[in-house]
C-alpha atoms as a PDB file:
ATOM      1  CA  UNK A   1     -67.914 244.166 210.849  1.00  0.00           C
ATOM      2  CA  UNK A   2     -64.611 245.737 212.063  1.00  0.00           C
ATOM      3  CA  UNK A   3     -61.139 244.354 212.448  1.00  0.00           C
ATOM      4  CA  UNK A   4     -61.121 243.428 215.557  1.00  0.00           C
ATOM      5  CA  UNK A   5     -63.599 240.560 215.095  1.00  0.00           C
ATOM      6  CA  UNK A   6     -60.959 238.964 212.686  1.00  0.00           C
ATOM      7  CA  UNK A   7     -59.214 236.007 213.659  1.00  0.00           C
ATOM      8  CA  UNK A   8     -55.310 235.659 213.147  1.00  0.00           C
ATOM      9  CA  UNK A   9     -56.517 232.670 211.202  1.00  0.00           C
ATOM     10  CA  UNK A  10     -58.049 234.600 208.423  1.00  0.00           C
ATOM     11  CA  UNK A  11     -54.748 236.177 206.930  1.00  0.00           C
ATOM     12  CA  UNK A  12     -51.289 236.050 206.646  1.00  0.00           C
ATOM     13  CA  UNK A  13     -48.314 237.432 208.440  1.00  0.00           C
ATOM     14  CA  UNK A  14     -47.682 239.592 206.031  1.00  0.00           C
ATOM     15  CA  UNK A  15     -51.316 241.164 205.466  1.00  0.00           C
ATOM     16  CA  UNK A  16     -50.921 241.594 209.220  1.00  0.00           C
ATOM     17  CA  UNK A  17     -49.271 244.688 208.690  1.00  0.00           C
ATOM     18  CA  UNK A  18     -52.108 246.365 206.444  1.00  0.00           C
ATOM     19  CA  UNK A  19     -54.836 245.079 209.221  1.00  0.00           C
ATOM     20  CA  UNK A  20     -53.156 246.856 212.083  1.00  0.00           C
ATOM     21  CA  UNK A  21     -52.792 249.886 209.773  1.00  0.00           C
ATOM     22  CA  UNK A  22     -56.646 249.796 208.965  1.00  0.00           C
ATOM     23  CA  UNK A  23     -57.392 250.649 212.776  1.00  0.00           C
ATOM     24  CA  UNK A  24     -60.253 248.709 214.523  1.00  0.00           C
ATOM     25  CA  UNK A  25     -62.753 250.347 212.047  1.00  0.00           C
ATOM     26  CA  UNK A  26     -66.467 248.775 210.421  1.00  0.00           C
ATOM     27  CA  UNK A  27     -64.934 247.730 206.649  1.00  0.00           C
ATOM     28  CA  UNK A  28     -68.088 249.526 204.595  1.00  0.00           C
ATOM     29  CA  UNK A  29     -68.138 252.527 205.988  1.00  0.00           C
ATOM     30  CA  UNK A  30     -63.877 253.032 206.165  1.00  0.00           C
ATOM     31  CA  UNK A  31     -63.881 251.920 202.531  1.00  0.00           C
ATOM     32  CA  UNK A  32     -65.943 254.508 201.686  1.00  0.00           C
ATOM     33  CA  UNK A  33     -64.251 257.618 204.091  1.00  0.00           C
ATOM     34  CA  UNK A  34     -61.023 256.501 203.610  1.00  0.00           C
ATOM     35  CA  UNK A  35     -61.069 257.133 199.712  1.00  0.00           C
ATOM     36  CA  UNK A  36     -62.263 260.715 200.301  1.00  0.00           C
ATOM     37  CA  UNK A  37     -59.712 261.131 202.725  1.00  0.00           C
ATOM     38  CA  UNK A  38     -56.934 259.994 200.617  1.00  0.00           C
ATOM     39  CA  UNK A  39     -58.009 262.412 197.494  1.00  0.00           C
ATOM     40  CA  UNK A  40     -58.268 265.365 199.708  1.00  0.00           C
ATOM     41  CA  UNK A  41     -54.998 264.535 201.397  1.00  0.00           C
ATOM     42  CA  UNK A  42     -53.418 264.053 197.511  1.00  0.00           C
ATOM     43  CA  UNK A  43     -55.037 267.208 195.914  1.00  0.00           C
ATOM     44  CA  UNK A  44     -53.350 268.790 198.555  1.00  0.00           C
ATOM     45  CA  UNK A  45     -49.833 267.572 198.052  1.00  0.00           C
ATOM     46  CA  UNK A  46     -48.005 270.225 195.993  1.00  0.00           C
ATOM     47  CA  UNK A  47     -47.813 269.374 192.454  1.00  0.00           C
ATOM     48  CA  UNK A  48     -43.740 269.143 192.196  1.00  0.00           C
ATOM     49  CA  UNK A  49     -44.105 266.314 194.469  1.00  0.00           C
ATOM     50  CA  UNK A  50     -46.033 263.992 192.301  1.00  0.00           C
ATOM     51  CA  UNK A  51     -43.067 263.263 189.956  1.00  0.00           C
ATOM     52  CA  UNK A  52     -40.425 263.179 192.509  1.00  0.00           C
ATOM     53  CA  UNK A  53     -38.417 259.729 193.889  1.00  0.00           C
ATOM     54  CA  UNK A  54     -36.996 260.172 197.558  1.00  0.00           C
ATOM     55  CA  UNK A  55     -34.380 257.653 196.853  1.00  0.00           C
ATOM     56  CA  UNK A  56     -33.169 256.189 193.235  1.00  0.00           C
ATOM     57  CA  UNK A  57     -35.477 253.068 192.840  1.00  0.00           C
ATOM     58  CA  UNK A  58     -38.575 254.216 194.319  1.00  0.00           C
ATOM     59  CA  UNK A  59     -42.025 254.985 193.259  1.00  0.00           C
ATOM     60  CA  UNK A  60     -42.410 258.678 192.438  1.00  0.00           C
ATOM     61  CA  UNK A  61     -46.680 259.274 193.885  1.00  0.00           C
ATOM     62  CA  UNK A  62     -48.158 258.861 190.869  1.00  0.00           C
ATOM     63  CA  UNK A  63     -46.567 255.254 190.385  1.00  0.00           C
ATOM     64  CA  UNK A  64     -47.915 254.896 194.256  1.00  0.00           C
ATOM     65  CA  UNK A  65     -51.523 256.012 193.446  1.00  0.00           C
ATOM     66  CA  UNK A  66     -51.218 253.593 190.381  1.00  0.00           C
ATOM     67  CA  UNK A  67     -49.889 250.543 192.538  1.00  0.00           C
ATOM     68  CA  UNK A  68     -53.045 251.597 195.453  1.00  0.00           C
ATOM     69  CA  UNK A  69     -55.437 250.856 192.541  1.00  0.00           C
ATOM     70  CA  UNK A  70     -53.742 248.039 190.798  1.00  0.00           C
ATOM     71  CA  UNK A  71     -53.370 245.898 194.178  1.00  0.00           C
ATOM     72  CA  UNK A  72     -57.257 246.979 195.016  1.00  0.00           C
ATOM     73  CA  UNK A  73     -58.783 245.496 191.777  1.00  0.00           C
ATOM     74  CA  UNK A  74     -56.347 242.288 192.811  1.00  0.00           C
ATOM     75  CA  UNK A  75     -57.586 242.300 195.895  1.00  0.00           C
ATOM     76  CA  UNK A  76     -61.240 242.578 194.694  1.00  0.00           C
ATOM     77  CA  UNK A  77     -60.894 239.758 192.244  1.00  0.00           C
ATOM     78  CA  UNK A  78     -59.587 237.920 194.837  1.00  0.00           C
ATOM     79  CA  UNK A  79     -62.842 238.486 197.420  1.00  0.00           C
ATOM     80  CA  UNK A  80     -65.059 237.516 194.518  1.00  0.00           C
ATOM     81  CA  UNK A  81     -63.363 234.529 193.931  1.00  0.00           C
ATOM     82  CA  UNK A  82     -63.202 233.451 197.405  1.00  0.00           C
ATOM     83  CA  UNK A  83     -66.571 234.753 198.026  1.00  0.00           C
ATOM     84  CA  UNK A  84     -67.768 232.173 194.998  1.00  0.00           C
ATOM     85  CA  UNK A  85     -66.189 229.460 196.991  1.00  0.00           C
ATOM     86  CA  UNK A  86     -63.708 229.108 194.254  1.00  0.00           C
ATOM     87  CA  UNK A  87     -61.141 226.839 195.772  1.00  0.00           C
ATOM     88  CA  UNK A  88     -58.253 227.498 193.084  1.00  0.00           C
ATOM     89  CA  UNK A  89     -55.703 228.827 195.114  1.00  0.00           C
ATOM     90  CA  UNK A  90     -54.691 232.365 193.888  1.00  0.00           C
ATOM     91  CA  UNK A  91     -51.128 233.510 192.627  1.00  0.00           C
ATOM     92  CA  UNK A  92     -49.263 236.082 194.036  1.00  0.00           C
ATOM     93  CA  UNK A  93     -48.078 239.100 191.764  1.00  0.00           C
ATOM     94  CA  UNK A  94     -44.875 241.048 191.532  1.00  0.00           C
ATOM     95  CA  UNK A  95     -45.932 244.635 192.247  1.00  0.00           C
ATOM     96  CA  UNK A  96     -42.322 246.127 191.264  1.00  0.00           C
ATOM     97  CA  UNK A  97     -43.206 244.383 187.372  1.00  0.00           C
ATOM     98  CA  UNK A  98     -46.783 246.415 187.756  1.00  0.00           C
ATOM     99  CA  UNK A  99     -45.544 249.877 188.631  1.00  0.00           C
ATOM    100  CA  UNK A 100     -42.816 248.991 185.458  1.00  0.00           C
ATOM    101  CA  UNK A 101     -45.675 248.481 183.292  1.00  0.00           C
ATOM    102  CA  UNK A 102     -48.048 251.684 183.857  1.00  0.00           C
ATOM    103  CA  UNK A 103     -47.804 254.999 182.111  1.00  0.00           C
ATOM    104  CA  UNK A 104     -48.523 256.576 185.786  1.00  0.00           C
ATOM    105  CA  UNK A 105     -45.905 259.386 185.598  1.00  0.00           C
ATOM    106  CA  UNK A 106     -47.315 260.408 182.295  1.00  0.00           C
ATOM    107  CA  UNK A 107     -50.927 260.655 183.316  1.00  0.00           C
ATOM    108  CA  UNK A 108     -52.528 263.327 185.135  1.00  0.00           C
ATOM    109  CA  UNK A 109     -53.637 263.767 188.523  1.00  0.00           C
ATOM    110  CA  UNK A 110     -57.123 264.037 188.388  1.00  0.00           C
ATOM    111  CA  UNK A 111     -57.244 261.113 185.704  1.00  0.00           C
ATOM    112  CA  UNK A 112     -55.836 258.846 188.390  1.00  0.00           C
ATOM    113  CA  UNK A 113     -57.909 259.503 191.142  1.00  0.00           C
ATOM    114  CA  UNK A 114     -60.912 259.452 188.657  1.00  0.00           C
ATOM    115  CA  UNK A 115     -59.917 255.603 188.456  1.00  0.00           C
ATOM    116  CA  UNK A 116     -58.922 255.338 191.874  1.00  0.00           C
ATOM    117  CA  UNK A 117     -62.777 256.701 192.611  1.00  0.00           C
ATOM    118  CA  UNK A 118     -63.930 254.042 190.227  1.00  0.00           C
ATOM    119  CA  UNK A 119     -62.023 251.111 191.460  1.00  0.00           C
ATOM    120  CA  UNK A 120     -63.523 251.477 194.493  1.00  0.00           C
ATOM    121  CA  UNK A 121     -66.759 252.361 193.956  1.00  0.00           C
ATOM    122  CA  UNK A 122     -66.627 249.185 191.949  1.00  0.00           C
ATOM    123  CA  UNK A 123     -65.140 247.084 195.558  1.00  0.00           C
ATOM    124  CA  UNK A 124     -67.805 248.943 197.688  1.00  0.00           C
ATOM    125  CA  UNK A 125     -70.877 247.331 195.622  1.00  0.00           C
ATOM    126  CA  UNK A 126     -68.699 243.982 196.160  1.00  0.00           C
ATOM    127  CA  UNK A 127     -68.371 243.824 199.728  1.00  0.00           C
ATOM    128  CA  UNK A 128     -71.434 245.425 199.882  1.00  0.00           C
ATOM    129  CA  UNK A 129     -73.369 242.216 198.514  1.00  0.00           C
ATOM    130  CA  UNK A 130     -71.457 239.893 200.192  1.00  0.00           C
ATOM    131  CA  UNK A 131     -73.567 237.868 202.836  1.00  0.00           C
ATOM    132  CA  UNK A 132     -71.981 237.175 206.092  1.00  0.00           C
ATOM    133  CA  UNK A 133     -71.234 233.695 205.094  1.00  0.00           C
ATOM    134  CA  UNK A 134     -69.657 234.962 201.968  1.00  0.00           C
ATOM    135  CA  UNK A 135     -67.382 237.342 203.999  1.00  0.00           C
ATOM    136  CA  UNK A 136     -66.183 234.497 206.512  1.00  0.00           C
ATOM    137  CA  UNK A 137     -65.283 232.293 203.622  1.00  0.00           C
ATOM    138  CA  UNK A 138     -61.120 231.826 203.034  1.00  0.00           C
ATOM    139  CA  UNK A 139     -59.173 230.557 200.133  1.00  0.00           C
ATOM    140  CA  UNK A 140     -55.934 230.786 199.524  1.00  0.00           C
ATOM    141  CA  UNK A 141     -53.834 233.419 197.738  1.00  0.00           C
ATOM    142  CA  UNK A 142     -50.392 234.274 197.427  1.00  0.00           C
ATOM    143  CA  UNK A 143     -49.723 230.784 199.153  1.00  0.00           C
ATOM    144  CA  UNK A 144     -51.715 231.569 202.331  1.00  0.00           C
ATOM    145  CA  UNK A 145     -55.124 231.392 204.028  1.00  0.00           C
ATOM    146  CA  UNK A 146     -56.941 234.625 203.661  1.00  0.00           C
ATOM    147  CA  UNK A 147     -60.797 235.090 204.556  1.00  0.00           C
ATOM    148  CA  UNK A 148     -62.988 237.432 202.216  1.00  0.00           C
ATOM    149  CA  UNK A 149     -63.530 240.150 205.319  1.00  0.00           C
ATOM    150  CA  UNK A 150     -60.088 240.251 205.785  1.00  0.00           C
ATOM    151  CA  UNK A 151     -59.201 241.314 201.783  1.00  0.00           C
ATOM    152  CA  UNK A 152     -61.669 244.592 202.542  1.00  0.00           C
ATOM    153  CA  UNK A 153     -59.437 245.318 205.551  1.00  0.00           C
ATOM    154  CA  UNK A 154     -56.398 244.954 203.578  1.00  0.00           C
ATOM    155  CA  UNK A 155     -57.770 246.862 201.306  1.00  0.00           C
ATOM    156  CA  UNK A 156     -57.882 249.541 203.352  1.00  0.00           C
ATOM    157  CA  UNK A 157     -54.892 249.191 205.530  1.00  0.00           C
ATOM    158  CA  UNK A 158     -53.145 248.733 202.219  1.00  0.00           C
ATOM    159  CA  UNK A 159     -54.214 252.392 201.277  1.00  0.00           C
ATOM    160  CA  UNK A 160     -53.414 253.625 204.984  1.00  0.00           C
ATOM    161  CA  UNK A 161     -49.971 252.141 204.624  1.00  0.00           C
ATOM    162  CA  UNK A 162     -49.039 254.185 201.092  1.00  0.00           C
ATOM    163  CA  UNK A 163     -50.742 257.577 202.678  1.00  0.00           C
ATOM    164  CA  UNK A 164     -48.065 257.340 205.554  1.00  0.00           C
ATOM    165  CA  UNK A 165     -45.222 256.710 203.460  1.00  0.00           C
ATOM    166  CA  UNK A 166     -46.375 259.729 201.578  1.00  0.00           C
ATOM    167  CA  UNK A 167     -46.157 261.497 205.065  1.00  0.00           C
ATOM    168  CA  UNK A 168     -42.819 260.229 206.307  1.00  0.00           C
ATOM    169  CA  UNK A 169     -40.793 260.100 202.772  1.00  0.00           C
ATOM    170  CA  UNK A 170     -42.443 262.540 200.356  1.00  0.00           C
ATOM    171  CA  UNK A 171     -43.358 265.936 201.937  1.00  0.00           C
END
Protein backbone atom coordinates (compact mmCIF):
# COMPACT_ATOMS: atom_id res chain seq x y z
CA UNK A 1 0.00 0.00 0.00
CA UNK A 2 1.52 3.49 -0.64
CA UNK A 3 0.29 6.96 0.11
CA UNK A 4 -1.17 7.77 -2.66
CA UNK A 5 -4.05 5.29 -2.30
CA UNK A 6 -5.03 7.25 0.94
CA UNK A 7 -8.01 9.22 1.01
CA UNK A 8 -8.03 12.87 2.52
CA UNK A 9 -10.69 11.25 4.63
CA UNK A 10 -8.39 9.04 6.53
CA UNK A 11 -6.38 11.84 8.47
CA UNK A 12 -6.25 15.11 9.62
CA UNK A 13 -5.04 18.43 8.38
CA UNK A 14 -2.45 18.41 10.43
CA UNK A 15 -1.02 14.73 9.77
CA UNK A 16 -1.24 16.06 6.22
CA UNK A 17 1.99 17.48 6.55
CA UNK A 18 3.87 14.15 7.67
CA UNK A 19 1.95 12.23 4.60
CA UNK A 20 3.28 14.56 1.96
CA UNK A 21 6.69 14.29 3.67
CA UNK A 22 6.52 10.36 3.51
CA UNK A 23 6.64 10.59 -0.46
CA UNK A 24 4.25 8.29 -2.46
CA UNK A 25 6.16 5.23 -1.03
CA UNK A 26 4.69 1.24 -0.10
CA UNK A 27 4.43 1.78 4.06
CA UNK A 28 6.37 -1.81 4.90
CA UNK A 29 9.07 -1.54 3.00
CA UNK A 30 9.78 2.62 3.78
CA UNK A 31 9.34 1.71 7.45
CA UNK A 32 11.91 -0.53 7.26
CA UNK A 33 14.63 1.68 4.80
CA UNK A 34 13.81 4.69 6.26
CA UNK A 35 15.13 3.66 9.84
CA UNK A 36 18.47 2.61 8.31
CA UNK A 37 18.59 5.69 6.56
CA UNK A 38 18.02 7.85 9.46
CA UNK A 39 20.89 6.00 11.71
CA UNK A 40 23.38 6.27 8.99
CA UNK A 41 22.45 9.87 8.34
CA UNK A 42 22.76 10.42 12.52
CA UNK A 43 26.05 8.42 13.04
CA UNK A 44 27.23 10.70 10.65
CA UNK A 45 26.33 13.99 12.23
CA UNK A 46 29.41 15.21 14.13
CA UNK A 47 29.22 14.51 17.71
CA UNK A 48 29.28 18.38 19.00
CA UNK A 49 26.07 18.64 17.28
CA UNK A 50 24.07 16.25 19.30
CA UNK A 51 23.94 18.53 22.40
CA UNK A 52 23.56 21.74 20.64
CA UNK A 53 20.04 24.07 20.47
CA UNK A 54 19.90 26.37 17.25
CA UNK A 55 17.71 28.75 19.04
CA UNK A 56 16.99 29.02 23.05
CA UNK A 57 13.86 26.72 23.44
CA UNK A 58 14.54 24.09 21.06
CA UNK A 59 15.28 20.47 21.07
CA UNK A 60 19.03 19.85 21.06
CA UNK A 61 19.11 16.08 18.52
CA UNK A 62 19.16 13.89 21.10
CA UNK A 63 15.80 15.35 22.63
CA UNK A 64 14.67 15.03 18.69
CA UNK A 65 15.70 11.32 18.36
CA UNK A 66 13.89 10.87 21.80
CA UNK A 67 10.59 12.73 20.65
CA UNK A 68 10.92 10.41 16.91
CA UNK A 69 10.57 7.36 19.22
CA UNK A 70 8.22 8.59 21.83
CA UNK A 71 5.53 9.83 19.11
CA UNK A 72 6.22 6.27 17.15
CA UNK A 73 5.25 3.99 20.13
CA UNK A 74 2.06 6.65 20.35
CA UNK A 75 1.45 6.23 17.11
CA UNK A 76 1.72 2.39 17.30
CA UNK A 77 -0.59 2.14 20.25
CA UNK A 78 -2.78 4.08 18.45
CA UNK A 79 -2.88 1.58 15.09
CA UNK A 80 -3.44 -1.29 17.48
CA UNK A 81 -6.17 0.23 19.02
CA UNK A 82 -7.84 1.28 15.96
CA UNK A 83 -6.87 -1.84 14.29
CA UNK A 84 -8.93 -3.73 17.36
CA UNK A 85 -11.86 -1.67 16.36
CA UNK A 86 -11.57 0.04 19.64
CA UNK A 87 -13.92 2.94 19.26
CA UNK A 88 -12.63 5.04 22.40
CA UNK A 89 -11.54 8.01 20.85
CA UNK A 90 -7.78 8.64 21.60
CA UNK A 91 -6.23 11.75 23.46
CA UNK A 92 -3.84 13.88 22.10
CA UNK A 93 -0.40 14.42 23.99
CA UNK A 94 1.74 17.44 24.63
CA UNK A 95 5.07 16.56 23.01
CA UNK A 96 6.92 19.78 24.56
CA UNK A 97 5.86 17.96 28.37
CA UNK A 98 7.57 14.58 26.74
CA UNK A 99 10.89 15.96 25.56
CA UNK A 100 10.75 17.80 29.42
CA UNK A 101 10.47 14.49 30.87
CA UNK A 102 13.37 12.31 29.15
CA UNK A 103 16.95 12.06 30.24
CA UNK A 104 17.80 12.28 26.28
CA UNK A 105 20.75 14.73 26.57
CA UNK A 106 22.26 12.52 29.17
CA UNK A 107 22.11 9.28 27.27
CA UNK A 108 24.32 8.16 24.64
CA UNK A 109 24.08 7.94 21.06
CA UNK A 110 24.16 4.53 20.28
CA UNK A 111 21.77 3.77 23.35
CA UNK A 112 19.14 5.84 21.57
CA UNK A 113 19.17 4.52 18.32
CA UNK A 114 19.39 0.99 19.95
CA UNK A 115 15.71 1.94 21.11
CA UNK A 116 14.89 3.77 18.16
CA UNK A 117 15.87 0.21 16.25
CA UNK A 118 13.62 -1.47 18.73
CA UNK A 119 10.63 0.72 18.58
CA UNK A 120 10.36 0.03 15.26
CA UNK A 121 11.14 -3.25 14.81
CA UNK A 122 8.39 -3.59 17.34
CA UNK A 123 5.76 -1.22 14.67
CA UNK A 124 7.05 -3.28 11.64
CA UNK A 125 5.66 -6.75 13.15
CA UNK A 126 2.40 -4.47 13.81
CA UNK A 127 1.63 -3.25 10.53
CA UNK A 128 2.99 -6.19 9.32
CA UNK A 129 -0.03 -8.37 10.75
CA UNK A 130 -2.50 -6.07 10.06
CA UNK A 131 -5.08 -7.42 7.41
CA UNK A 132 -6.25 -5.06 4.83
CA UNK A 133 -9.45 -4.55 6.62
CA UNK A 134 -7.55 -3.83 9.74
CA UNK A 135 -5.45 -1.14 7.93
CA UNK A 136 -8.62 0.69 6.37
CA UNK A 137 -10.21 0.85 9.75
CA UNK A 138 -10.32 4.74 11.42
CA UNK A 139 -10.94 5.90 14.90
CA UNK A 140 -10.42 8.88 16.23
CA UNK A 141 -7.39 10.43 17.95
CA UNK A 142 -6.29 13.67 18.94
CA UNK A 143 -9.99 14.79 18.12
CA UNK A 144 -9.90 13.66 14.46
CA UNK A 145 -10.58 10.79 12.04
CA UNK A 146 -7.44 8.91 11.33
CA UNK A 147 -7.37 5.40 9.44
CA UNK A 148 -4.78 2.66 10.69
CA UNK A 149 -2.70 2.89 7.09
CA UNK A 150 -2.48 6.33 7.48
CA UNK A 151 -0.67 6.17 11.30
CA UNK A 152 2.27 3.94 9.36
CA UNK A 153 2.57 6.85 6.91
CA UNK A 154 2.75 9.29 9.60
CA UNK A 155 4.95 7.37 11.07
CA UNK A 156 7.21 7.75 8.59
CA UNK A 157 6.65 11.20 7.32
CA UNK A 158 6.89 12.05 10.99
CA UNK A 159 10.59 10.74 10.93
CA UNK A 160 11.19 12.44 7.37
CA UNK A 161 9.99 15.69 8.84
CA UNK A 162 12.69 15.68 12.05
CA UNK A 163 15.64 14.39 9.48
CA UNK A 164 15.04 17.71 7.45
CA UNK A 165 14.97 19.94 10.26
CA UNK A 166 18.20 18.31 11.20
CA UNK A 167 19.32 19.39 7.60
CA UNK A 168 18.05 22.95 7.48
CA UNK A 169 18.68 24.01 11.37
CA UNK A 170 21.41 21.78 12.80
CA UNK A 171 24.41 21.25 10.43
Amino acid sequence: MKTDELSITEYSNFLATYIKAAGNVEMIEELEICLHEFIRFVQDIPMEKFDYCYEEGKWTIKEIIQHIIDTERIFSYRALRISRNDKTPLAGFEQNDYVENTNANNRGLQGLLTEMAIVRQSTLALFKSFSEEQLKRTGIASNADVSVRAIGFVIIGHQQHHQNIFKERYL
